[in-house]
C-alpha atoms as a PDB file:
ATOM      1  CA  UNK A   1       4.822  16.368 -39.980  1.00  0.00           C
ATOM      2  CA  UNK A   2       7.900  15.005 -38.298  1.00  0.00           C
ATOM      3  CA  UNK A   3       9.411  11.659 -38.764  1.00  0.00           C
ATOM      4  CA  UNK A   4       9.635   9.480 -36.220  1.00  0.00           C
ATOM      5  CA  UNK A   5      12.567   6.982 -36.214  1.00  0.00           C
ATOM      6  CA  UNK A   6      11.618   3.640 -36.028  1.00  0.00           C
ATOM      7  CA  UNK A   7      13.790   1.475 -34.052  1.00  0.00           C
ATOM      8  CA  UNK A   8      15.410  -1.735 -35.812  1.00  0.00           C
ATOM      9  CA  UNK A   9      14.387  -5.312 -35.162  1.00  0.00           C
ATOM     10  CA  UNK A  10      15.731  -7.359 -32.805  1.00  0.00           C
ATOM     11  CA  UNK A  11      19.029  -8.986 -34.958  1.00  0.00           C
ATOM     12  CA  UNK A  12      19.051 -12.860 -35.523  1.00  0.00           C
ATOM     13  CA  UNK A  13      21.942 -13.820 -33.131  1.00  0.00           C
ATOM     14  CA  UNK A  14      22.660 -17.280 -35.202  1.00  0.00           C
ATOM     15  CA  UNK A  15      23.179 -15.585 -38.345  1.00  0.00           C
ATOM     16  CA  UNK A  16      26.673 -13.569 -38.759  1.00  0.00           C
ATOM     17  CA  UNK A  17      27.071 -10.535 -40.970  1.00  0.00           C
ATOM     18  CA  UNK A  18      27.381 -12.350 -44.247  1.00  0.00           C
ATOM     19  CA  UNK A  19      24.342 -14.236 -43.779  1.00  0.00           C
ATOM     20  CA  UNK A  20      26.097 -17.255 -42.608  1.00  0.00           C
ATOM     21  CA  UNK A  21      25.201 -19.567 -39.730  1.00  0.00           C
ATOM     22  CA  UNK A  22      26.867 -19.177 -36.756  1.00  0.00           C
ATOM     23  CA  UNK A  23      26.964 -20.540 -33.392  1.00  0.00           C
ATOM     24  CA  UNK A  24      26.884 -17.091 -30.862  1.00  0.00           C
ATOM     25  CA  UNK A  25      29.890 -17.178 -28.528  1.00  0.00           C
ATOM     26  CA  UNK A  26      28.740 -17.281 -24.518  1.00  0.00           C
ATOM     27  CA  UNK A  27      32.373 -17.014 -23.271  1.00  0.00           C
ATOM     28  CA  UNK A  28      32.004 -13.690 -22.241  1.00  0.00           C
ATOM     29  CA  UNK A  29      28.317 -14.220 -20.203  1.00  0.00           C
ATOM     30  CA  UNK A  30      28.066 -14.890 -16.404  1.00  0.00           C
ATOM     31  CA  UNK A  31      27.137 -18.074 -15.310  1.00  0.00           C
ATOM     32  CA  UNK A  32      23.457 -17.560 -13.726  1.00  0.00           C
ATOM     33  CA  UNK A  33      20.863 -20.353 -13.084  1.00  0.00           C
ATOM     34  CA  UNK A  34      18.450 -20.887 -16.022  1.00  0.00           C
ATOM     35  CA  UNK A  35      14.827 -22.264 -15.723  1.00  0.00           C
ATOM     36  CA  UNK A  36      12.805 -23.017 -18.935  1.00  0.00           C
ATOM     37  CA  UNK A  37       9.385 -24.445 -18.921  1.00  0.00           C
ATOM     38  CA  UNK A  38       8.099 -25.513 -21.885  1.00  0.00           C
ATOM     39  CA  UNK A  39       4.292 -28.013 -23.129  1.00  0.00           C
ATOM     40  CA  UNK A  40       2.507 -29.433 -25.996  1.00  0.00           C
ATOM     41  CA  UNK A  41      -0.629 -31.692 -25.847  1.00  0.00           C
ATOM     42  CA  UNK A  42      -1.282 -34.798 -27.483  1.00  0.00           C
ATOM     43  CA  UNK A  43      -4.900 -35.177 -28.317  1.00  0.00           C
ATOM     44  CA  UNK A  44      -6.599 -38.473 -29.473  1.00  0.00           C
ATOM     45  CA  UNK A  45      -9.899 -40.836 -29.163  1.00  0.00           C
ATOM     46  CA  UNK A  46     -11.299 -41.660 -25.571  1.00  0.00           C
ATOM     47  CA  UNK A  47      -9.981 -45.212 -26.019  1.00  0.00           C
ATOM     48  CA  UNK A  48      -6.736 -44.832 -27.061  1.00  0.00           C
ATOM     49  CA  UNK A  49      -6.508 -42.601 -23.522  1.00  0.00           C
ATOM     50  CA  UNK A  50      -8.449 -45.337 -21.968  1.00  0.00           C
ATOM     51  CA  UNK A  51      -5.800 -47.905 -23.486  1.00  0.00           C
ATOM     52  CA  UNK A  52      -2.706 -45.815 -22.245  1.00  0.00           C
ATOM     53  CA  UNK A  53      -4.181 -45.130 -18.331  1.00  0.00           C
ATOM     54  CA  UNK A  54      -5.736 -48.993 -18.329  1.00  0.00           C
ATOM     55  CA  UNK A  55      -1.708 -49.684 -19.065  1.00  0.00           C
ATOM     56  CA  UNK A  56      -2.819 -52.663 -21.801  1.00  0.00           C
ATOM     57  CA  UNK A  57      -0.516 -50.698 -24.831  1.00  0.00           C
ATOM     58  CA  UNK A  58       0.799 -53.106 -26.777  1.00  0.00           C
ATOM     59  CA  UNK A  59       4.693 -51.750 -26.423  1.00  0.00           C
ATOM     60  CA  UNK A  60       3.985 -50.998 -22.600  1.00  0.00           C
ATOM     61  CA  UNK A  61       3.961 -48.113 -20.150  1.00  0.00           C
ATOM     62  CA  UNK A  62       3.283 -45.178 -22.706  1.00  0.00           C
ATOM     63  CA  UNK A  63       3.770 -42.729 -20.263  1.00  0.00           C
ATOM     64  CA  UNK A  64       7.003 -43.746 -18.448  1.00  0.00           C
ATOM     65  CA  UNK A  65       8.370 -44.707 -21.424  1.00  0.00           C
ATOM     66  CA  UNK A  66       7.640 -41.118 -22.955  1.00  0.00           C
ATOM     67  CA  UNK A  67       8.791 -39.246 -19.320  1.00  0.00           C
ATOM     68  CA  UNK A  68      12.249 -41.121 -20.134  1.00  0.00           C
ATOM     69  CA  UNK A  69      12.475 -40.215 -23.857  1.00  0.00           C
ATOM     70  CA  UNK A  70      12.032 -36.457 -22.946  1.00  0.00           C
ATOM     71  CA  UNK A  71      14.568 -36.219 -20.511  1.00  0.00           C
ATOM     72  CA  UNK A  72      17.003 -37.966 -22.663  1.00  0.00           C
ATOM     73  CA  UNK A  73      16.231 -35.863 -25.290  1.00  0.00           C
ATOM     74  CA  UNK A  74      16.611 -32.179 -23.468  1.00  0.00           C
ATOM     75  CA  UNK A  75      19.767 -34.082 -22.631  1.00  0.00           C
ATOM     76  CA  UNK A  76      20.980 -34.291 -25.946  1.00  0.00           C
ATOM     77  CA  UNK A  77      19.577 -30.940 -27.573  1.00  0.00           C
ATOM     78  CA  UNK A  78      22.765 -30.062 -29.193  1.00  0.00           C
ATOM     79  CA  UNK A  79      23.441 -33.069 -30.978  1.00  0.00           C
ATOM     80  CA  UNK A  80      19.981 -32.473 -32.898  1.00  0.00           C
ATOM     81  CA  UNK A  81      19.465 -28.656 -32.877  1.00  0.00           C
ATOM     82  CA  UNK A  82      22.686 -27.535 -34.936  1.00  0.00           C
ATOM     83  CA  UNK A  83      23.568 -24.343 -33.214  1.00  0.00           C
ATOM     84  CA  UNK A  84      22.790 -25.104 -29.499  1.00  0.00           C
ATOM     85  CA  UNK A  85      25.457 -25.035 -26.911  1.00  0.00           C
ATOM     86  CA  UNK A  86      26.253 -28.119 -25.255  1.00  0.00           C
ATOM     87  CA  UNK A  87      25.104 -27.939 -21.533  1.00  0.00           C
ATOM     88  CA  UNK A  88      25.419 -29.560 -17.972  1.00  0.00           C
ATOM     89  CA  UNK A  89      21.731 -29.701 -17.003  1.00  0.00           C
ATOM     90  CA  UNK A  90      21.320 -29.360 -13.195  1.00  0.00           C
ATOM     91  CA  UNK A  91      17.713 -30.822 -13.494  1.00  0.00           C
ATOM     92  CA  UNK A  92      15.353 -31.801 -16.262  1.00  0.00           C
ATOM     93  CA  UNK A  93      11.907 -33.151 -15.340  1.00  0.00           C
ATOM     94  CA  UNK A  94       9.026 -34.346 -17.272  1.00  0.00           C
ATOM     95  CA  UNK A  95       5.426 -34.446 -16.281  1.00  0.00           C
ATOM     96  CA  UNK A  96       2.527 -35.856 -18.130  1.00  0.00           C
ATOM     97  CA  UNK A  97      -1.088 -35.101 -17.465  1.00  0.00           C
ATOM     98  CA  UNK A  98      -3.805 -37.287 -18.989  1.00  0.00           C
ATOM     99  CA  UNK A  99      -6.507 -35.035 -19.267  1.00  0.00           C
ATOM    100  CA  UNK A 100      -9.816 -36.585 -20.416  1.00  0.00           C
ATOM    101  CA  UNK A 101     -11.776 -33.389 -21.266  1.00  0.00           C
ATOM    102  CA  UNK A 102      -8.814 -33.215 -24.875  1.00  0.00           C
ATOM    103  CA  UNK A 103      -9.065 -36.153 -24.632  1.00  0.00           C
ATOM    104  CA  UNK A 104      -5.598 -37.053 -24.557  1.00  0.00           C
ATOM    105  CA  UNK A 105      -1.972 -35.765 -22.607  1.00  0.00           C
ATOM    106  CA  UNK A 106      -0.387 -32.594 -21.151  1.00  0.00           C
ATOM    107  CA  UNK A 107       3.332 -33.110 -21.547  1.00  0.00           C
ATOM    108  CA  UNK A 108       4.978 -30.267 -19.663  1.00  0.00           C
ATOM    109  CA  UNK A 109       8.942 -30.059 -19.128  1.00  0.00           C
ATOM    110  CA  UNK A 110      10.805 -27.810 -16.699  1.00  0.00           C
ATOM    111  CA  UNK A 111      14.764 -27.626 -17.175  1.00  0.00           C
ATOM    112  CA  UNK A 112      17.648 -26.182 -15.018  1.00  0.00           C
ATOM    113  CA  UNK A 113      20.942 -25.377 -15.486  1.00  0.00           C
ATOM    114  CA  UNK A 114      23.548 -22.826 -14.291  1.00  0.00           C
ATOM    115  CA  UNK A 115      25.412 -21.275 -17.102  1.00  0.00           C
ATOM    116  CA  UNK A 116      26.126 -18.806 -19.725  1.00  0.00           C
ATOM    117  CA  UNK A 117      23.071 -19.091 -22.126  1.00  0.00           C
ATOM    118  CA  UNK A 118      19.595 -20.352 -21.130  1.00  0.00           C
ATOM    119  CA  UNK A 119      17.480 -23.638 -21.821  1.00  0.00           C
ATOM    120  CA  UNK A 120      14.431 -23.197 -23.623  1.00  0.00           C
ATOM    121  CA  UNK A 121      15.296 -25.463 -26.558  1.00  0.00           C
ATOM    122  CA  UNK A 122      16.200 -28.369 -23.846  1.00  0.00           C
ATOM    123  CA  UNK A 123      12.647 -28.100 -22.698  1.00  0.00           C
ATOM    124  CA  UNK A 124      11.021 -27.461 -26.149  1.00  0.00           C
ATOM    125  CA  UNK A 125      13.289 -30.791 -27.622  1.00  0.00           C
ATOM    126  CA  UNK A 126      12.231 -32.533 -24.154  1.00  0.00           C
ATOM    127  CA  UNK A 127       8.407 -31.688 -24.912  1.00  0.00           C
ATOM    128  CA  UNK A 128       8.720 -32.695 -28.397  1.00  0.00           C
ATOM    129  CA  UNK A 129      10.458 -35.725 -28.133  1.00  0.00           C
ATOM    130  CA  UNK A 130       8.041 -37.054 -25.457  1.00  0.00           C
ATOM    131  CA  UNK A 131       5.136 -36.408 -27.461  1.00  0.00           C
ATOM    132  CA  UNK A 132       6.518 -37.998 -30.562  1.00  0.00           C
ATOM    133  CA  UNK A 133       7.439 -40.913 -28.205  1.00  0.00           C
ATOM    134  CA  UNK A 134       3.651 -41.311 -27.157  1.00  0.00           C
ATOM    135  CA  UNK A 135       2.273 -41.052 -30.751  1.00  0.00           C
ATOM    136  CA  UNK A 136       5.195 -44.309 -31.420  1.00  0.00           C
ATOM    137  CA  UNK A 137       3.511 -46.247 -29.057  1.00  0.00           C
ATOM    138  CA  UNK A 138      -0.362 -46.022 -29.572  1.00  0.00           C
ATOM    139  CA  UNK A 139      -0.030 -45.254 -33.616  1.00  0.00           C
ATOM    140  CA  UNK A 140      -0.702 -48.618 -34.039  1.00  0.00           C
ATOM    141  CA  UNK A 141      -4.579 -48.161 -32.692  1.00  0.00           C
ATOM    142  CA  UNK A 142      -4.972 -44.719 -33.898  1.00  0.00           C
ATOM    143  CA  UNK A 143      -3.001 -43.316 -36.477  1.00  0.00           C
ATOM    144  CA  UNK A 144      -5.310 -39.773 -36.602  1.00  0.00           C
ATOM    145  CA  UNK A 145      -3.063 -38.758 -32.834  1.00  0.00           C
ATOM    146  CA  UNK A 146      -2.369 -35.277 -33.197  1.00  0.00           C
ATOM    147  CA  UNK A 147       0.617 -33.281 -31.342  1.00  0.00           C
ATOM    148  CA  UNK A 148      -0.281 -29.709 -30.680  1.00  0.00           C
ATOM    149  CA  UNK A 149       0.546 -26.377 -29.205  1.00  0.00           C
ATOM    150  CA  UNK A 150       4.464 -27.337 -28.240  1.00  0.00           C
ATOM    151  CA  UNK A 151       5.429 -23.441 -26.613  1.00  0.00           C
ATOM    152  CA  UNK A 152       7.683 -21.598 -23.972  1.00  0.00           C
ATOM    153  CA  UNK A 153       5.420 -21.353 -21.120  1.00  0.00           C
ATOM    154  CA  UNK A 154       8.062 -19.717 -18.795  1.00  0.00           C
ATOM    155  CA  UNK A 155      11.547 -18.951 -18.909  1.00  0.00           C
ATOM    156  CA  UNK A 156      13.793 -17.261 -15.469  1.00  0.00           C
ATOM    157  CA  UNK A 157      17.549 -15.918 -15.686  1.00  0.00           C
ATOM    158  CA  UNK A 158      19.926 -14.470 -18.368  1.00  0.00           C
ATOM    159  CA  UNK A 159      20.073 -10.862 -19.380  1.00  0.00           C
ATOM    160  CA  UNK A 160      16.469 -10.810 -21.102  1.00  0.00           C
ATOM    161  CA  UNK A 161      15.468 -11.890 -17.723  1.00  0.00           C
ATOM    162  CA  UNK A 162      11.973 -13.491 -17.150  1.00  0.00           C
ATOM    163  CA  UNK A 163       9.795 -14.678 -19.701  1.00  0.00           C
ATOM    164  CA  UNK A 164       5.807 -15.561 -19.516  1.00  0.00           C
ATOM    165  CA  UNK A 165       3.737 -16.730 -22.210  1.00  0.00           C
ATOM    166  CA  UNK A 166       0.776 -14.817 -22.618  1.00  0.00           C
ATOM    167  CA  UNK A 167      -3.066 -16.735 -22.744  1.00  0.00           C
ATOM    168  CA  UNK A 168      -2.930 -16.380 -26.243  1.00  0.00           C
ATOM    169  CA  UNK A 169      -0.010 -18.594 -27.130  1.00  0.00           C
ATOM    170  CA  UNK A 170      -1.218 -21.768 -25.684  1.00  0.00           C
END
């Protein structure tokens, strides 16, 4: 029976030869526009929902408060993830769905840019960041909130080209 080679896993591109961290240098990569899409759901009781969408939170406007904290955040992604490039985002949005049926809120970001490396941790840090930001503002009524399922839904541009989460990673 004949061997079959096995090809070798995809290498870590933050860690150098020695094992060290490393930021990867982009100098060398075309400039092409980036889109990353990114969610994560906060879930919680009916009335802390109720609370949020009746707008009688005790610290304010939950939502608008959290739509803000998100796009600061994707804004500032490599001041908190160590090895991300600093970037000129052409667009970062926020959107945040109460859905009742959870019961609780779809936080979805979509970010832009045009450059040499792409911008899926600016969503995912936008995504996170607005969730946590929503759990600051109601923890005082229910302390059991629970973020979940923060992912890559989408991601255009860049030489590994499109990316589309599958059904199974949400």
């Amino acid at each position: 029976m004949a061997k079959t080679a096995k090809a070798a896993p995809p290498a870590l591109t933050h860690i150098g030869a020695s094992g060290e961290a490393r930021m990867v240098d982009v100098s060398e990569k075309p400039a092409t526009e980036r889109v990353a899409v990114a969610e994560g759901r906060v879930v919680m009781k009916k009335a802390t929902l109720d609370l949020i969408l009746n707008g009688d939170a005790q610290k304010g406007d939950v939502l608008g408060t959290a739509r803000i904290a998100g796009i600061m955040a994707a804004k500032r992604t490599s001041e908190l993830i160590p090895l991300c490039h600093p970037l000129a985002l052409s667009k970062v949005t926020v959107d945040i769905t109460p859905d009742k049926k959870l019961p609780g809120c779809i936080v979805r970001a979509t970010v832009k840019v045009t450059g040499p490396t792409g911008v899926e941790m600016e969503a995912l840090t936008a995504v996170s960041v607005a969730c946590l930001t929503i759990y600051d503002m109601i923890k005082a009524v229910e302390r059991g909130v629970r973020i979940e399922a923060i992912h890559l839904i989408a991601k255009t541009g860049g030489k590994s080209g499109h990316y589309v989460a599958d059904a199974r990673s949400k």
